[in-house]
C-alpha atoms as a PDB file:
ATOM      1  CA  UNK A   1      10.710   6.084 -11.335  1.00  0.00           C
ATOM      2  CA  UNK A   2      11.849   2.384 -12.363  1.00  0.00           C
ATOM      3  CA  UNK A   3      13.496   0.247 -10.742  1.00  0.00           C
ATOM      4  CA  UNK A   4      14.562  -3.310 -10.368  1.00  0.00           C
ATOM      5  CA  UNK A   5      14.806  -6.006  -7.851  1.00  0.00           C
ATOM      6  CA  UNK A   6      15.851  -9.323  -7.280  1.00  0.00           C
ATOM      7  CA  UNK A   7      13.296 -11.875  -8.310  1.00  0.00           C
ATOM      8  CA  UNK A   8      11.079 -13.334  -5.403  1.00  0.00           C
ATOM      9  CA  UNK A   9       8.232 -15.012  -5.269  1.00  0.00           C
ATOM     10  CA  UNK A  10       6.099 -12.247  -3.446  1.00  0.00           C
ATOM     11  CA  UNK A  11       4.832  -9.471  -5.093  1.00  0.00           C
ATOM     12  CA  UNK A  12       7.161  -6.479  -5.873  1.00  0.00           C
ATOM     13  CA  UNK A  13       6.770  -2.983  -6.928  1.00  0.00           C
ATOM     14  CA  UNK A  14       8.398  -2.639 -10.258  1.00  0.00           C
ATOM     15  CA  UNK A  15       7.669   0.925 -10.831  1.00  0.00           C
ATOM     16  CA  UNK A  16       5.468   3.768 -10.028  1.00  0.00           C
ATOM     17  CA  UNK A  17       4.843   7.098 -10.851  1.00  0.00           C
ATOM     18  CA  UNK A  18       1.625  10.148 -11.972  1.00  0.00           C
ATOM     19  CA  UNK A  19      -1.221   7.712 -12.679  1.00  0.00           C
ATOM     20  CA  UNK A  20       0.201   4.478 -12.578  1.00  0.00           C
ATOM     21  CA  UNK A  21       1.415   1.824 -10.079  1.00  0.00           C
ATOM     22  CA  UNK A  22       3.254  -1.755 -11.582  1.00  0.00           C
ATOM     23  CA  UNK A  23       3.517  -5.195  -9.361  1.00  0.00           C
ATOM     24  CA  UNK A  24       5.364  -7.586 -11.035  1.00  0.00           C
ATOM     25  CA  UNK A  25       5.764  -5.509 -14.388  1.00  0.00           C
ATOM     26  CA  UNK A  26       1.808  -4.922 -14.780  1.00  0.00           C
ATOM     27  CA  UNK A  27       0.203  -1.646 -14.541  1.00  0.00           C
ATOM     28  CA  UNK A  28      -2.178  -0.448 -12.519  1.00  0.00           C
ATOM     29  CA  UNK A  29      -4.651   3.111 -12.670  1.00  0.00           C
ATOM     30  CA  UNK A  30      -6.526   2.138  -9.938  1.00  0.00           C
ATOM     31  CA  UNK A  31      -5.447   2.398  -5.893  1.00  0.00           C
ATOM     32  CA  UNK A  32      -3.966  -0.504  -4.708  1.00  0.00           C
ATOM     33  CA  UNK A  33      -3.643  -2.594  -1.629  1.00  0.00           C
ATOM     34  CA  UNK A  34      -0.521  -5.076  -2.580  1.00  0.00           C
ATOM     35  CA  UNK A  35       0.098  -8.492  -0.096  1.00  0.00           C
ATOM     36  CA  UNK A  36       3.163 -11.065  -0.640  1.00  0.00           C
ATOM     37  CA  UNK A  37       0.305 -12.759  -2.344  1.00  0.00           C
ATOM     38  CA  UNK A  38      -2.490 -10.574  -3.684  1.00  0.00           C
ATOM     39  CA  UNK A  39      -2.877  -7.301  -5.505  1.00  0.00           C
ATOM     40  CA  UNK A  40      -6.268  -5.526  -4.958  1.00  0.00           C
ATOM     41  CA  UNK A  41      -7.501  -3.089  -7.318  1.00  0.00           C
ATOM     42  CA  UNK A  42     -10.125  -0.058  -6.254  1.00  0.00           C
ATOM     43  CA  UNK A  43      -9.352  -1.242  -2.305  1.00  0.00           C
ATOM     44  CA  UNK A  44     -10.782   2.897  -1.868  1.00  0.00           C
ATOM     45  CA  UNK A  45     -11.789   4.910  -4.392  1.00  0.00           C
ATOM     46  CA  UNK A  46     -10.715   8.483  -4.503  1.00  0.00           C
ATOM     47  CA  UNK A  47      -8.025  10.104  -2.078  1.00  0.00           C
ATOM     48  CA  UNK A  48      -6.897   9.610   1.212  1.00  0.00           C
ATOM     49  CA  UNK A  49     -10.126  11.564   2.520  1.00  0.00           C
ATOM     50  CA  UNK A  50     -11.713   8.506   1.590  1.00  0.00           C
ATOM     51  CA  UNK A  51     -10.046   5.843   3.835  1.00  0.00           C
ATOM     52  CA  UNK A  52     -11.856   3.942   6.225  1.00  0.00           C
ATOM     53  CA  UNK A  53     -11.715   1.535   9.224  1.00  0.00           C
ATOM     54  CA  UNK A  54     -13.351  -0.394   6.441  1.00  0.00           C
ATOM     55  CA  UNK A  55     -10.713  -0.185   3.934  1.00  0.00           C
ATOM     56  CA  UNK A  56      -8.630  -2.210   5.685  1.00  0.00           C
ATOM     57  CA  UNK A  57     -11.361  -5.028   5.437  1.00  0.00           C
ATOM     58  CA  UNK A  58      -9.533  -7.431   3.335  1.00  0.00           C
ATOM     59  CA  UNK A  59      -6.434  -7.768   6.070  1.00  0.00           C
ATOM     60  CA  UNK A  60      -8.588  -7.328   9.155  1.00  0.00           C
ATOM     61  CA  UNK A  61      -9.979 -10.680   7.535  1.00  0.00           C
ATOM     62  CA  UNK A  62      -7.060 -12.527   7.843  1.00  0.00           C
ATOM     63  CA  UNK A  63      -6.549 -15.134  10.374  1.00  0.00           C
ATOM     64  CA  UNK A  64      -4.329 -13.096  12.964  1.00  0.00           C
ATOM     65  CA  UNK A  65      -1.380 -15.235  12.386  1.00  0.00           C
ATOM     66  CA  UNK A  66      -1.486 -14.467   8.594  1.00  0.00           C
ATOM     67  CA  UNK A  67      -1.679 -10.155   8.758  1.00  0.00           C
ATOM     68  CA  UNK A  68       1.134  -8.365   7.751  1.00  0.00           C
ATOM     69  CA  UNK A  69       3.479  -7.225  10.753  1.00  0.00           C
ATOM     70  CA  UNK A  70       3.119  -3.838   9.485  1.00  0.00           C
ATOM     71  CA  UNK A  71       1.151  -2.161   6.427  1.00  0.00           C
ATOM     72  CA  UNK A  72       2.259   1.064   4.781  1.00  0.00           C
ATOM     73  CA  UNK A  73      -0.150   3.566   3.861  1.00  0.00           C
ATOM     74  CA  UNK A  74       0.833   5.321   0.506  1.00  0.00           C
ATOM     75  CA  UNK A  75      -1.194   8.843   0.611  1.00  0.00           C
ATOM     76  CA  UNK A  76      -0.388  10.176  -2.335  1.00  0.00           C
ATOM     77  CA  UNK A  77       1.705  12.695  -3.758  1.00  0.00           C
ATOM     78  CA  UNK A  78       1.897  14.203  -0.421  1.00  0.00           C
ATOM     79  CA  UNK A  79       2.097  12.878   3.398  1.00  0.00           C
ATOM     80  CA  UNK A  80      -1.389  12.981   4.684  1.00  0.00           C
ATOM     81  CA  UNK A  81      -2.634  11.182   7.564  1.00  0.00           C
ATOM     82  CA  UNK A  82      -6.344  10.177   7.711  1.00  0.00           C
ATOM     83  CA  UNK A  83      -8.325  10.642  10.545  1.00  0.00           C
ATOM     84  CA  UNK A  84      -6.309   9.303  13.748  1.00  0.00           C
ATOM     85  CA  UNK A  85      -9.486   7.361  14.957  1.00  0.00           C
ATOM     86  CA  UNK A  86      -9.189   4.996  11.857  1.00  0.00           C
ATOM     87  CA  UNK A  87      -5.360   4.167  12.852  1.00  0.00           C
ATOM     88  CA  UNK A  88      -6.374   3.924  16.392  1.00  0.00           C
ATOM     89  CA  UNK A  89      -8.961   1.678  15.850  1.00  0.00           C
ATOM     90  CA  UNK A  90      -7.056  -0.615  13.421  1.00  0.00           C
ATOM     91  CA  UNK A  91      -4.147  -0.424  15.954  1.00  0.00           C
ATOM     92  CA  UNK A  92      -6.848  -2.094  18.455  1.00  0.00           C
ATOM     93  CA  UNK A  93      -7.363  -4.611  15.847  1.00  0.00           C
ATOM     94  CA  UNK A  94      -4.113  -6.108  15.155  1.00  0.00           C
ATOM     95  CA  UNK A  95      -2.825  -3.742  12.562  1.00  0.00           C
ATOM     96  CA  UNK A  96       0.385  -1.466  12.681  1.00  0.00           C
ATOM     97  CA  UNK A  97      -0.112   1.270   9.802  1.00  0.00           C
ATOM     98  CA  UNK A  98       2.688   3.858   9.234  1.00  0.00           C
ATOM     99  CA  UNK A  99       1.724   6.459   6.711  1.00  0.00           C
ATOM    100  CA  UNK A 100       3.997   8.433   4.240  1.00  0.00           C
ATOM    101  CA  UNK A 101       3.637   9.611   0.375  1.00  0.00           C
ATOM    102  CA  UNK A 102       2.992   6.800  -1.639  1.00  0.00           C
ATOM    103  CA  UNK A 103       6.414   7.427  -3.744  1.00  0.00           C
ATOM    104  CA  UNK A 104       7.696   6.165   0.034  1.00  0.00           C
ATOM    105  CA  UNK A 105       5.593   3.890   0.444  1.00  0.00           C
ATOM    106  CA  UNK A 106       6.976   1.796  -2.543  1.00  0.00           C
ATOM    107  CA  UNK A 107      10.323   2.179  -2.185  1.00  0.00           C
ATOM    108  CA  UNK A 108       9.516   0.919   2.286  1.00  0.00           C
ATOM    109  CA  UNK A 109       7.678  -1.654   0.653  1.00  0.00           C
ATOM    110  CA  UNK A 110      10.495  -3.151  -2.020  1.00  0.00           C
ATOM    111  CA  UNK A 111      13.162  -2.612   1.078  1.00  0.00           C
ATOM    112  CA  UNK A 112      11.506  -4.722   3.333  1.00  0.00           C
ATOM    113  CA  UNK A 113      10.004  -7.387   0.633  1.00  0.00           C
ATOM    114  CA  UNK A 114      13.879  -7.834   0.130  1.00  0.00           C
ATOM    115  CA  UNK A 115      14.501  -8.239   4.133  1.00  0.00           C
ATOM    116  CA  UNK A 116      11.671 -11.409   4.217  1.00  0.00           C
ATOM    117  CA  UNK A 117       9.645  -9.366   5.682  1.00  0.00           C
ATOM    118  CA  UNK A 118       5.551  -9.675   6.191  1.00  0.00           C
ATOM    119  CA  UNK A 119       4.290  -6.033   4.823  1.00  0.00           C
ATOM    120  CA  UNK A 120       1.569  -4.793   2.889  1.00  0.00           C
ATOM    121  CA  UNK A 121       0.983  -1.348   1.172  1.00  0.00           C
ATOM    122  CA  UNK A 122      -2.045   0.308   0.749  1.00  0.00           C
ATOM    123  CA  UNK A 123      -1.366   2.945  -2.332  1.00  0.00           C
ATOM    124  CA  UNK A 124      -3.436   5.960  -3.031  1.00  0.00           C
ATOM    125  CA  UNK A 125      -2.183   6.459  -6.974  1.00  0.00           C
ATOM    126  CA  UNK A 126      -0.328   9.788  -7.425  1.00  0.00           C
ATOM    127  CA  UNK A 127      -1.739  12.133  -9.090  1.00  0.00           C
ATOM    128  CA  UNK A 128      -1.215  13.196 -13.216  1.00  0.00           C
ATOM    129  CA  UNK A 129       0.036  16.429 -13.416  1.00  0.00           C
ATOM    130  CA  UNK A 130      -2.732  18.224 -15.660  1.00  0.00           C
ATOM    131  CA  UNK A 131      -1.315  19.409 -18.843  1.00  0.00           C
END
């Protein structure tokens, strides 16, 4: 799916789909994890199985004051949670994480880049339909 928003100067979604994610009109194979200000290739390689505590490394690193208010957990073609104890734990820590597909994710994401809002996604690519 494309689609288009208003220009900002924080990083937007500009389409997704099987295999690829774009920020900002550039494409992307890899998972991502997507700030106002960054875009982070490979943040967890392979599926949602794979998701740590440690994933989330790069915003539990933040200064406190800097973290998203809330980061959205893209799982993939379908809505799997990870293990509770990993959003428990990051809960503890400062971060709110509310999981859906990732085709959700992005369009939660573009919605409340557009309403100033401090968010973060953390993408598991959907997968290519084999042919």
């Amino acid at each position: 799916m494309k689609f288009q928003l208003e220009t900002s100067e924080h990083n937007l979604i500009s389409h997704y789909g099987p295999g690829v994610l774009a920020v900002n009109g550039n494409e992307y194979t890899s998972n991502l994890l997507i700030t106002q200000d960054t875009v982070l290739e490979n943040w967890v390689d392979g599926d949602i199985k794979q998701v740590s505590e440690e994933s989330f490394a790069p915003l539990l690193n933040m200064a406190p004051e800097a973290r998203p208010e809330i980061v959205l957990l893209g799982s993939g073609e379908a809505h799997v949670f990870p293990d509770m104890k990993i959003l428990a734990a990051l809960k503890q820590q400062g971060l709110t994480v509310e999981v859906m597909n990732t085709r959700a994710a992005c369009r939660t994401y573009s919605v409340l880049v557009s309403e100033y809002r401090s968010v973060a996604a953390a993408l598991i690519q959907i997968e290519t339909t084999p042919a």
